[in-house]
Protein backbone atom coordinates (compact mmCIF):
# COMPACT_ATOMS: atom_id res chain seq x y z
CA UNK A 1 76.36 198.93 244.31
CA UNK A 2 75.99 199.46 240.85
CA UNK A 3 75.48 202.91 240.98
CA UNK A 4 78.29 203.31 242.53
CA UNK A 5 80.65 202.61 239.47
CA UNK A 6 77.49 203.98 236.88
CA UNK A 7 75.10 206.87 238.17
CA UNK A 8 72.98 207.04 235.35
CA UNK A 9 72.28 203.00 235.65
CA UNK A 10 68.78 204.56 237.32
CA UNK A 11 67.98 207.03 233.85
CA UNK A 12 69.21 204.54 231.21
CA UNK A 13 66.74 201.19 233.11
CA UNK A 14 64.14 203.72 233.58
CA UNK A 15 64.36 205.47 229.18
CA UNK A 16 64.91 201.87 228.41
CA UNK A 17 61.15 200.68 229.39
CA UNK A 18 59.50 203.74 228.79
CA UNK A 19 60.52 204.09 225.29
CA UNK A 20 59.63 199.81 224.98
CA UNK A 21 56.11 200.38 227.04
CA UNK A 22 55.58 203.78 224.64
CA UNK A 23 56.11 201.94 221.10
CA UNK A 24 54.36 199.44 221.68
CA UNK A 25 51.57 201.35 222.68
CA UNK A 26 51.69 203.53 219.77
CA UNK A 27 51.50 200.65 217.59
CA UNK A 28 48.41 199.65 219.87
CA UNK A 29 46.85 202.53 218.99
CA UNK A 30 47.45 202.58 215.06
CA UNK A 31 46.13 199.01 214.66
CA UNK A 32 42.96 199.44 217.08
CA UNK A 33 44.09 197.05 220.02
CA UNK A 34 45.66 199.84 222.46
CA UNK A 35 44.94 197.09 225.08
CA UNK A 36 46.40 193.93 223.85
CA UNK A 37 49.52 195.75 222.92
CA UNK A 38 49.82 198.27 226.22
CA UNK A 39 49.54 194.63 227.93
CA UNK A 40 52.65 193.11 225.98
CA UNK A 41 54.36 196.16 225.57
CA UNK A 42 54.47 196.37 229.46
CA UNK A 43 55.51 193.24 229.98
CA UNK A 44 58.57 193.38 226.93
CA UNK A 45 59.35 197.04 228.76
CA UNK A 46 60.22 195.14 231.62
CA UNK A 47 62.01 192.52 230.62
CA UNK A 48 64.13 195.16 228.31
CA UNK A 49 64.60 197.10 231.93
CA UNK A 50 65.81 193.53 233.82
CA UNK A 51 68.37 192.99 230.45
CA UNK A 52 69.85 196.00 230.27
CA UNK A 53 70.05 196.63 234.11
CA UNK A 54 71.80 193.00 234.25
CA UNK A 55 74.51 193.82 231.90
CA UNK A 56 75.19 196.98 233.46
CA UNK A 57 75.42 195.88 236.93
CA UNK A 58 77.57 193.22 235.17
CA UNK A 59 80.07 195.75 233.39
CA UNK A 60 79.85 197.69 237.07
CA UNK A 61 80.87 194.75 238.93
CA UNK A 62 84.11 193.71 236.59
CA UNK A 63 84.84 197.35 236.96
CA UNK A 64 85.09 197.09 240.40
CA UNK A 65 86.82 193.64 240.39
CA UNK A 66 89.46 194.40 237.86
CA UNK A 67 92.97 195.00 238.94
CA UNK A 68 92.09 193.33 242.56
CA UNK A 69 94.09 189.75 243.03
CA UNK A 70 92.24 187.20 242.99
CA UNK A 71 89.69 188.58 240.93
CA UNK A 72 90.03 185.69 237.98
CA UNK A 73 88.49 183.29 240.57
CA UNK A 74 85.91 185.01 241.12
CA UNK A 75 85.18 185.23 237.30
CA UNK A 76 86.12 181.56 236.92
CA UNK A 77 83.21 180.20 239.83
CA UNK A 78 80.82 181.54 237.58
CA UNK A 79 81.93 180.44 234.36
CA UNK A 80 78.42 177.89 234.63
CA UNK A 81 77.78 174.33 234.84
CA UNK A 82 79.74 171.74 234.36
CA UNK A 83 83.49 173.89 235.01
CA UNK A 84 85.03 172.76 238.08
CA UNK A 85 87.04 175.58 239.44
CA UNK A 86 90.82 175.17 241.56
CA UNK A 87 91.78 178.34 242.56
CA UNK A 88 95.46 179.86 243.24
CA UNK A 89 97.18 176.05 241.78
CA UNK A 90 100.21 178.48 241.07
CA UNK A 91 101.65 181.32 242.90
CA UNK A 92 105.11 182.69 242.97
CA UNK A 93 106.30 185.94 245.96
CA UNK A 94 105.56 188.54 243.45
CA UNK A 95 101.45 187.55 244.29
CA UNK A 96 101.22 186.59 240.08
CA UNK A 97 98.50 183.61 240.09
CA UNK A 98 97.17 180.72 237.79
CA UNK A 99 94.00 179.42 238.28
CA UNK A 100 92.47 176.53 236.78
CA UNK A 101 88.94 175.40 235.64
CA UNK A 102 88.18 172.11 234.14
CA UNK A 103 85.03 171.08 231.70
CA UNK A 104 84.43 169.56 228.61
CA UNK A 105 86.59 172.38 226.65
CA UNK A 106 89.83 170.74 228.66
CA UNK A 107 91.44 172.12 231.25
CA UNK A 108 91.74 175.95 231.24
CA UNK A 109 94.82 177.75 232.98
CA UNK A 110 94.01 181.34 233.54
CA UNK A 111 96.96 183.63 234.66
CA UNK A 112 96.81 187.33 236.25
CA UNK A 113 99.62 189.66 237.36
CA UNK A 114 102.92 190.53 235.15
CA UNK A 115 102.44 188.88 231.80
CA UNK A 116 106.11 188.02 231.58
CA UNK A 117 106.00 186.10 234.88
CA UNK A 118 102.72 184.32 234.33
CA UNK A 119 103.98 182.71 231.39
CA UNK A 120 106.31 181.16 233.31
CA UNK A 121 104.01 179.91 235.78
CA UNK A 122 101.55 178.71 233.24
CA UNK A 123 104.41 176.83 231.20
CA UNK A 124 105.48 175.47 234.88
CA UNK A 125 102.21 174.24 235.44
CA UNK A 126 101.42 172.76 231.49
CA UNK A 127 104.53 170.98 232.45
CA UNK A 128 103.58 169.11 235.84
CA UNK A 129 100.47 168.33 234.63
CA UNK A 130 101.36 166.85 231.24
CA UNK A 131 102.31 163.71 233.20
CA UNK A 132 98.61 163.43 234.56
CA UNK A 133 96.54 164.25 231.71
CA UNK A 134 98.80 163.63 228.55
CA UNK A 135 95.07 162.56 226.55
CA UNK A 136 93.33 166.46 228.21
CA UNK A 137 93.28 169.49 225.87
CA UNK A 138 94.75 172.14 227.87
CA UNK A 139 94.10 176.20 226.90
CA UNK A 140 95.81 179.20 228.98
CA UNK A 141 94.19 182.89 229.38
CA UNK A 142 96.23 185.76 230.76
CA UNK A 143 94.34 188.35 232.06
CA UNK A 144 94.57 191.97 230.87
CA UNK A 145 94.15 194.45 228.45
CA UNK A 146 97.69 193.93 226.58
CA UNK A 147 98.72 192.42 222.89
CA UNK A 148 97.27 188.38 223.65
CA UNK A 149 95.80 189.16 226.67
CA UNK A 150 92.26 188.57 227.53
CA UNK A 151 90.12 191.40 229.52
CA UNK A 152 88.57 189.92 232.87
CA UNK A 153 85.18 190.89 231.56
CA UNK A 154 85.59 188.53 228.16
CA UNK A 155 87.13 185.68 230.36
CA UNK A 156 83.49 183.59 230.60
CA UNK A 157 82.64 184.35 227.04
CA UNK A 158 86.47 183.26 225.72
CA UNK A 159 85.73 180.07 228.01
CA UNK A 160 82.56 179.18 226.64
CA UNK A 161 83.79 180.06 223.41
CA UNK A 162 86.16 176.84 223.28
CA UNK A 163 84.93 173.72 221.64
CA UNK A 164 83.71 170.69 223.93
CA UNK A 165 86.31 167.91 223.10
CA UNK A 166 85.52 165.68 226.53
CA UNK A 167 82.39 163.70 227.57
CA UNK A 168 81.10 163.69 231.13
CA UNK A 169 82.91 160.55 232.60
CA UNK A 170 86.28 162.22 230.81
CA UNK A 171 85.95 165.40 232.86
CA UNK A 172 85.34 163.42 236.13
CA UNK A 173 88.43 161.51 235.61
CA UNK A 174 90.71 164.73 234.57
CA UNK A 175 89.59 165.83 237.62
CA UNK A 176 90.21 163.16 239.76
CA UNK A 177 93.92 162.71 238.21
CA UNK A 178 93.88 166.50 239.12
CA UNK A 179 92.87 166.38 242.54
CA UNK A 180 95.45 163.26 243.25
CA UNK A 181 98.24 165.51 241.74
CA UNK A 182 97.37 168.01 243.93
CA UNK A 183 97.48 171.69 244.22
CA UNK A 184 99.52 174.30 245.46
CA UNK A 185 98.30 174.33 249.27
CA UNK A 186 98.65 170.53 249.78
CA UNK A 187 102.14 170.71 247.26
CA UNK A 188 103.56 173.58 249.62
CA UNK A 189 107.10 172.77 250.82
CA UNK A 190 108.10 173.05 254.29
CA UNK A 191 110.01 176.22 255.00
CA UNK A 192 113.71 176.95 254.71
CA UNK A 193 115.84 178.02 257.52
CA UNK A 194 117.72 176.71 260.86
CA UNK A 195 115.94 174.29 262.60
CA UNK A 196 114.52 175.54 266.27
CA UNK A 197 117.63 175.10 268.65
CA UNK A 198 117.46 172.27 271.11
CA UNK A 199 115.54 170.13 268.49
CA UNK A 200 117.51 166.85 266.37
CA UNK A 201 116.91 164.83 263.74
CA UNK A 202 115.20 161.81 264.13
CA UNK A 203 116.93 158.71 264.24
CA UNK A 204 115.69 155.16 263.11
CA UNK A 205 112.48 156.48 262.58
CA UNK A 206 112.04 158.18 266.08
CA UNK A 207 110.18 161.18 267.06
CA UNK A 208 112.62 164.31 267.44
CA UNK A 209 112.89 165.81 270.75
């Protein structure tokens, strides 16, 4: 899969621990322990290979992910421990999202789609839940690549970035206030339109029929 957004992933993991295995041997050599060193050296050259190949596949996968809705979730649920992660808690018919993630930073609203439109949603959103969590520091990110904007592939380290304000038992309660609120699934209104012919209001609490 990686290889698919970089061919020369293969080359670069390979030259990485062949170089690492090859100084270290060198060294080996100068100081009379060929051995000892050849040992570490092989061991280092593979760990280089695992590092490298890991942040690769990581820049590989973003690639892949950016652009595609939805794909700010997917960054969010793995931010790391101790972030709980509501996907999709705002969404207007243009398909322009805020997501929101909760740890001891505060609550984090992350927006993607048309800048302009997500900062309506996200002031939208600040504004329903200031009544829930008035004591809750609460940060926004919009995704992208524009003036304020935050690139999908810096949106863990910009997260983990912010300074931890709450304590444990202060999450778990900004998060049940959260959850009681609701989101927008359970908050969805019923939709407009003429009712289905042949059906009537209820009356005095009755069923309609």
């Amino acid at each position: 899969m990686t290889r698919r957004a970089d061919s020369k992933v293969g080359l670069v993991v390979a030259g990485v621990g062949i170089v690492t295995f090859g100084v270290f041997l060198a060294v080996g050599f100068l100081i009379n322990h060929p051995i000892y060193l050849g040992i570490l050296g092989f061991i280092l050259a593979f760990l280089a290979m695992a590092i490298i190949f890991g942040r690769r596949a990581e820049r590989a996968a973003f690639g892949q992910m950016e652009g595609q809705p939805g794909a700010a979730a997917a960054v969010l649920e793995n931010v790391g421990r101790g972030w709980t992660t509501t996907p999709a808690v705002a969404m207007n018919r243009n398909q322009d999202v805020v997501h929101r993630a909760v740890g001891k930073a505060g609550i984090v609203l992350v927006g993607e789609g048309n800048p302009n439109r997500v900062k309506g949603l996200l002031a939208a959103e600040k504004k329903r839940m200031a009544r829930i969590v008035v004591d809750v520091p609460v940060h926004d990110i919009i995704v992208g690549d524009g003036e304020g904007q935050v690139p999908l592939k810096k949106v863990r380290t910009t997260m983990l970035k912010l300074p931890r304000v709450l304590a444990g038992p202060q999450v778990t309660a900004a998060n049940d206030r959260l959850r009681a609120m609701g989101d927008l699934m359970s908050n969805m209104p019923l939709p407009k339109g003429p009712m289905p012919k042949g059906m009537r209001m209820p009356r005095g609490g009755g069923k309609p029929r």
